[in-house]
Every structure is written in structure tokens, then in C-alpha cells.
C-alpha atoms as a PDB file:
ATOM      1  CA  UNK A   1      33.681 109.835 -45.451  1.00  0.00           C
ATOM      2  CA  UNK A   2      32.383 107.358 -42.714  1.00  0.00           C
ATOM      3  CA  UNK A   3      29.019 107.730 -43.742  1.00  0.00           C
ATOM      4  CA  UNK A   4      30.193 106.365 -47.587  1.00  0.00           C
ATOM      5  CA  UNK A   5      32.299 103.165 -45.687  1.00  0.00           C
ATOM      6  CA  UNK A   6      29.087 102.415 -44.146  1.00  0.00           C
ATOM      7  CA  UNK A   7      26.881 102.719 -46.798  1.00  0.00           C
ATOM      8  CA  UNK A   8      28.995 100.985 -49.638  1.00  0.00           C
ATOM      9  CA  UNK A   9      28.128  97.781 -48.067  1.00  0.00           C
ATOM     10  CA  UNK A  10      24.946  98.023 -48.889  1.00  0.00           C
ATOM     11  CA  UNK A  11      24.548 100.270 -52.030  1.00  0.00           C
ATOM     12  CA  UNK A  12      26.847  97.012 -53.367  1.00  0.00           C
ATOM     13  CA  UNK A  13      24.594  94.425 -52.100  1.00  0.00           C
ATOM     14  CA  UNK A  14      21.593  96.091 -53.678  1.00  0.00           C
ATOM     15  CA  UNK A  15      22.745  96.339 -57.170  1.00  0.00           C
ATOM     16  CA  UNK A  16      24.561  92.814 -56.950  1.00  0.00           C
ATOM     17  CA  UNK A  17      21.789  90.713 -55.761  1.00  0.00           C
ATOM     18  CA  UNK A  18      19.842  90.572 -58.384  1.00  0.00           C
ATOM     19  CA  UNK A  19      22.936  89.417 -61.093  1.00  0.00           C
ATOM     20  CA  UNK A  20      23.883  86.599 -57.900  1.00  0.00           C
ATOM     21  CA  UNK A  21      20.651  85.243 -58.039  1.00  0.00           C
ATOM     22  CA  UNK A  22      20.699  85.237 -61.903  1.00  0.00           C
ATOM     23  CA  UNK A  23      23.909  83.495 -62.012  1.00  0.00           C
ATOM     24  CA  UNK A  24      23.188  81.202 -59.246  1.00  0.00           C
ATOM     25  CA  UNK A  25      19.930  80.096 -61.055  1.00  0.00           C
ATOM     26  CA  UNK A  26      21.818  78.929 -63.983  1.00  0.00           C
ATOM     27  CA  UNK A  27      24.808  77.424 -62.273  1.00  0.00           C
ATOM     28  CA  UNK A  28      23.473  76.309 -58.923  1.00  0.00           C
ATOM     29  CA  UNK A  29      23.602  77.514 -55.181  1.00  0.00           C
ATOM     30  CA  UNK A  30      26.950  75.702 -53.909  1.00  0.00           C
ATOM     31  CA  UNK A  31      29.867  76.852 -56.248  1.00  0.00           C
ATOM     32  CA  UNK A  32      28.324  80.813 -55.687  1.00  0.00           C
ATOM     33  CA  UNK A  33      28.078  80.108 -51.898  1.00  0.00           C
ATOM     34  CA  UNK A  34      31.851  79.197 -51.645  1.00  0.00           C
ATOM     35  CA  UNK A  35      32.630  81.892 -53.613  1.00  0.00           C
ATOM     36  CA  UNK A  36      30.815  84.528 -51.047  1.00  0.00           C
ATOM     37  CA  UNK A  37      32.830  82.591 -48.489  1.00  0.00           C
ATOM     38  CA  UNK A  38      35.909  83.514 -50.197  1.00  0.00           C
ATOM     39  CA  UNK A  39      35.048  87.416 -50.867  1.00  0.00           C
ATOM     40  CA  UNK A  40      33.782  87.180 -46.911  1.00  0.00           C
ATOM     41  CA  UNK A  41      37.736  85.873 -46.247  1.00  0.00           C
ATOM     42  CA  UNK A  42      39.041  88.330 -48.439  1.00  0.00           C
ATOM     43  CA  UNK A  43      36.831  91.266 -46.745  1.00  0.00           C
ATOM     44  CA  UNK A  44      38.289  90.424 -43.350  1.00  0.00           C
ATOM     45  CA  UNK A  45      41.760  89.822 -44.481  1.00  0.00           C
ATOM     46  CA  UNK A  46      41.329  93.240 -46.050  1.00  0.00           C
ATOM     47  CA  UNK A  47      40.015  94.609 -42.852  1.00  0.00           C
ATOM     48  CA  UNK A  48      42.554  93.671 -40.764  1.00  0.00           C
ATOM     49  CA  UNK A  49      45.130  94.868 -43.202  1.00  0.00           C
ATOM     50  CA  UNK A  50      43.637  98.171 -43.542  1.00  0.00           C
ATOM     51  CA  UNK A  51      45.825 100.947 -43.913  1.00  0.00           C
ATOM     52  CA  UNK A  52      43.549 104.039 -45.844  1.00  0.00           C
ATOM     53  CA  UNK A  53      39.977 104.965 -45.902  1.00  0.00           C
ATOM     54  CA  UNK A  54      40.346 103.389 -49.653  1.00  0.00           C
ATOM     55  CA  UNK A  55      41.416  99.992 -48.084  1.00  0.00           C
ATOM     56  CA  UNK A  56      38.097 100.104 -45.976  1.00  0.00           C
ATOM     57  CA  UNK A  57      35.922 101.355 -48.781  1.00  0.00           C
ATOM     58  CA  UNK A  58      36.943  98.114 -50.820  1.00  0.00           C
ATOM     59  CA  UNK A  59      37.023  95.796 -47.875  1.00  0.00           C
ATOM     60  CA  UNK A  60      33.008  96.596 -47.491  1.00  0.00           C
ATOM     61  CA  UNK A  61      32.594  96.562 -51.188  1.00  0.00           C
ATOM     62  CA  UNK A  62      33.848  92.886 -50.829  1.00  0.00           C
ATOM     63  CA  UNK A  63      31.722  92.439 -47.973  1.00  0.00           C
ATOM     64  CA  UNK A  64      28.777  93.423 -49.713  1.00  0.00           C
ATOM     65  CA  UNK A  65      29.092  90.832 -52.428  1.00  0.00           C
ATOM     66  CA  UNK A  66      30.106  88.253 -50.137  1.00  0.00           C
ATOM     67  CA  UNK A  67      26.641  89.137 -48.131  1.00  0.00           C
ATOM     68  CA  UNK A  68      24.796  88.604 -51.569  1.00  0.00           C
ATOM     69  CA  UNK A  69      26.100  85.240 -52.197  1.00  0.00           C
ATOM     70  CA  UNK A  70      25.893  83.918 -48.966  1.00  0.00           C
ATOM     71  CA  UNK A  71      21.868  85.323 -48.460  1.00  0.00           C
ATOM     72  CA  UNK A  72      20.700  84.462 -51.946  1.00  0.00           C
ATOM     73  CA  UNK A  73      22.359  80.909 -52.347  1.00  0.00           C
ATOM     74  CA  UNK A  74      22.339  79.885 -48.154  1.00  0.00           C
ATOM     75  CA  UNK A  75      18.224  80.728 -48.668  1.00  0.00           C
ATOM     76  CA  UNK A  76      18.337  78.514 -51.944  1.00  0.00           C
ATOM     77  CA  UNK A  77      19.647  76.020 -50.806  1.00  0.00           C
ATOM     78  CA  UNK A  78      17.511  75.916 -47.908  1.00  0.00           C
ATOM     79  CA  UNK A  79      14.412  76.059 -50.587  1.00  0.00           C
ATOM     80  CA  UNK A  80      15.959  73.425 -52.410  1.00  0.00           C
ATOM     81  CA  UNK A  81      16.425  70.805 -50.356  1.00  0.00           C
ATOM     82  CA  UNK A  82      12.516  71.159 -48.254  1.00  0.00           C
ATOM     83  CA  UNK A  83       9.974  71.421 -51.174  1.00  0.00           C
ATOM     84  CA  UNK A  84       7.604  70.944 -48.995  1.00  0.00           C
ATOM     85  CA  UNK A  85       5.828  74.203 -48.500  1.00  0.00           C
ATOM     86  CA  UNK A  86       5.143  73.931 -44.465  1.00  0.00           C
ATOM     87  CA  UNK A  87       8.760  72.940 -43.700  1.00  0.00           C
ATOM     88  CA  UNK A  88      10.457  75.222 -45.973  1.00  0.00           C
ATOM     89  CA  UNK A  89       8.581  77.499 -44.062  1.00  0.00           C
ATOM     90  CA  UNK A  90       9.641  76.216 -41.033  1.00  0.00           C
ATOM     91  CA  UNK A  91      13.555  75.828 -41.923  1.00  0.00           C
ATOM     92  CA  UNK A  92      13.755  79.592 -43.714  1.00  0.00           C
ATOM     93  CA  UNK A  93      12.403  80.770 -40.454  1.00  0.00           C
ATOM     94  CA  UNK A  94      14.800  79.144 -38.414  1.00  0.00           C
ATOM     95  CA  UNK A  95      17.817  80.154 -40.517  1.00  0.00           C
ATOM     96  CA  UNK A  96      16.389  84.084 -40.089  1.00  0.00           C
ATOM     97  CA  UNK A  97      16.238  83.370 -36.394  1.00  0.00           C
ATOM     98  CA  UNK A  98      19.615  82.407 -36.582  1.00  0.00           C
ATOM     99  CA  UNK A  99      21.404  85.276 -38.101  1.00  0.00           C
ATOM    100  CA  UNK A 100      19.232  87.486 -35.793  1.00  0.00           C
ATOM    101  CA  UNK A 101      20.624  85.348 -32.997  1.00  0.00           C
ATOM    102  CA  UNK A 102      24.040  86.060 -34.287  1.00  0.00           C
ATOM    103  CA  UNK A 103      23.216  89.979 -34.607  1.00  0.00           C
ATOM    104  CA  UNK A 104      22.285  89.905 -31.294  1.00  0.00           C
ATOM    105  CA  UNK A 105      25.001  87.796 -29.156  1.00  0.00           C
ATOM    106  CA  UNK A 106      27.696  88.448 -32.071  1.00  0.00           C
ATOM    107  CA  UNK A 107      27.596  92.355 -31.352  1.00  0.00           C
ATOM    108  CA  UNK A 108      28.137  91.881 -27.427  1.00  0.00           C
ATOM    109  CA  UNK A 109      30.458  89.049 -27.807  1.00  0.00           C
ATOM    110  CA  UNK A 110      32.813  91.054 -30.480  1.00  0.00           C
ATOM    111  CA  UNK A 111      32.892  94.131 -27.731  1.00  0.00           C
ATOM    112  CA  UNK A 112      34.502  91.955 -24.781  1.00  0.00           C
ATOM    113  CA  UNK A 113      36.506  90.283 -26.981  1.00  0.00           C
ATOM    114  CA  UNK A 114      37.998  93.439 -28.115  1.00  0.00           C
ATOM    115  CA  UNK A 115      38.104  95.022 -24.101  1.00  0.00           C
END
């Protein structure tokens, strides 16, 4: 059972990802990115409401789909707005280094806040 609320997350994100970027392509990166913001909202609100193992399987569900929106239209809009090849580059890189930053202090930071 914990294994599947662990591994929804992801199984969703894999099989979403590729109809996001699809639909982002035709209607652009900003409406889909608010849209994962929402489903992020709704995946937390869901969390902290969480009653069942059910409630927890669809909060990560959620959570997956709000991680493909927010990756596939946060990186095109990036892309979009440095053509340029060396700074895109640059900027993609930086963005990466941020959400690594964020794995990395967010972890640690979410474990004393919670002691």
C-alpha cells in the first residue's frame, strides 16, 4: 500500500507529460502553469485533509499532474523568453539548480518545522 502512494506520483507524471506538453504547445505555457498551481493547491489541501489511504492516493495523483504542468510549462517559458542558445542554457541551468537547492534545504527545513 505505501509503496503504490509513493509511486502514483510518478506513474501519473509519466503518462501525463507528454498530453501537458501537447496541450501547452497549442495553447501556450501560462494558462497550463496556473493550472498546475491550482492542482499543486488542491494536492496539499487534500493532504492535509487526509483521512484514508484513498484520500492520499488521489492527493499524489493531483500532485503528479500539478508536477507536469509546472516542469513542462516553468521550462517553456524559460525557453521562450531567452532564444538565445548560450543563455537559455545558462537560465535552464539555473532554474535546475534551483529546485535542487530546494530538494536539498526544503527536506531539512520541513523536518524542524515539523519537531
Amino acid at each position: 500500500e505505501v509503496g503504490l502512494v509513493l509511486a502514483i506520483r510518478s506513474l501519473v507524471q509519466l503518462f501525463i507529460t507528454p498530453l501537458v506538453a501537447k496541450w501547452s504547445s497549442r495553447v501556450g505555457y501560462s494558462r497550463p502553469m496556473i493550472i498546475g498551481c491550482c492542482f499543486l493547491l488542491a494536492s496539499t489541501l487534500t493532504f492535509a485533509c487526509a483521512q484514508s489511504l484513498v484520500h492520499l492516493v488521489v492527493a499524489r495523483c493531483l500532485h503528479g499532474l500539478a508536477s507536469s504542468c509546472i516542469i513542462i510549462n516553468g521550462l517553456g517559458l524559460v525557453a521562450e523568453n531567452h532564444p538565445d542558445d548560450k543563455k537559455r542554457g545558462r537560465m535552464i541551468g539555473r532554474v535546475q539548480g534551483g529546485v535542487a537547492l530546494g530538494v536539498v534545504l526544503g527536506y531539512p527545513m520541513g523536518g524542524l518545522l515539523y519537531h
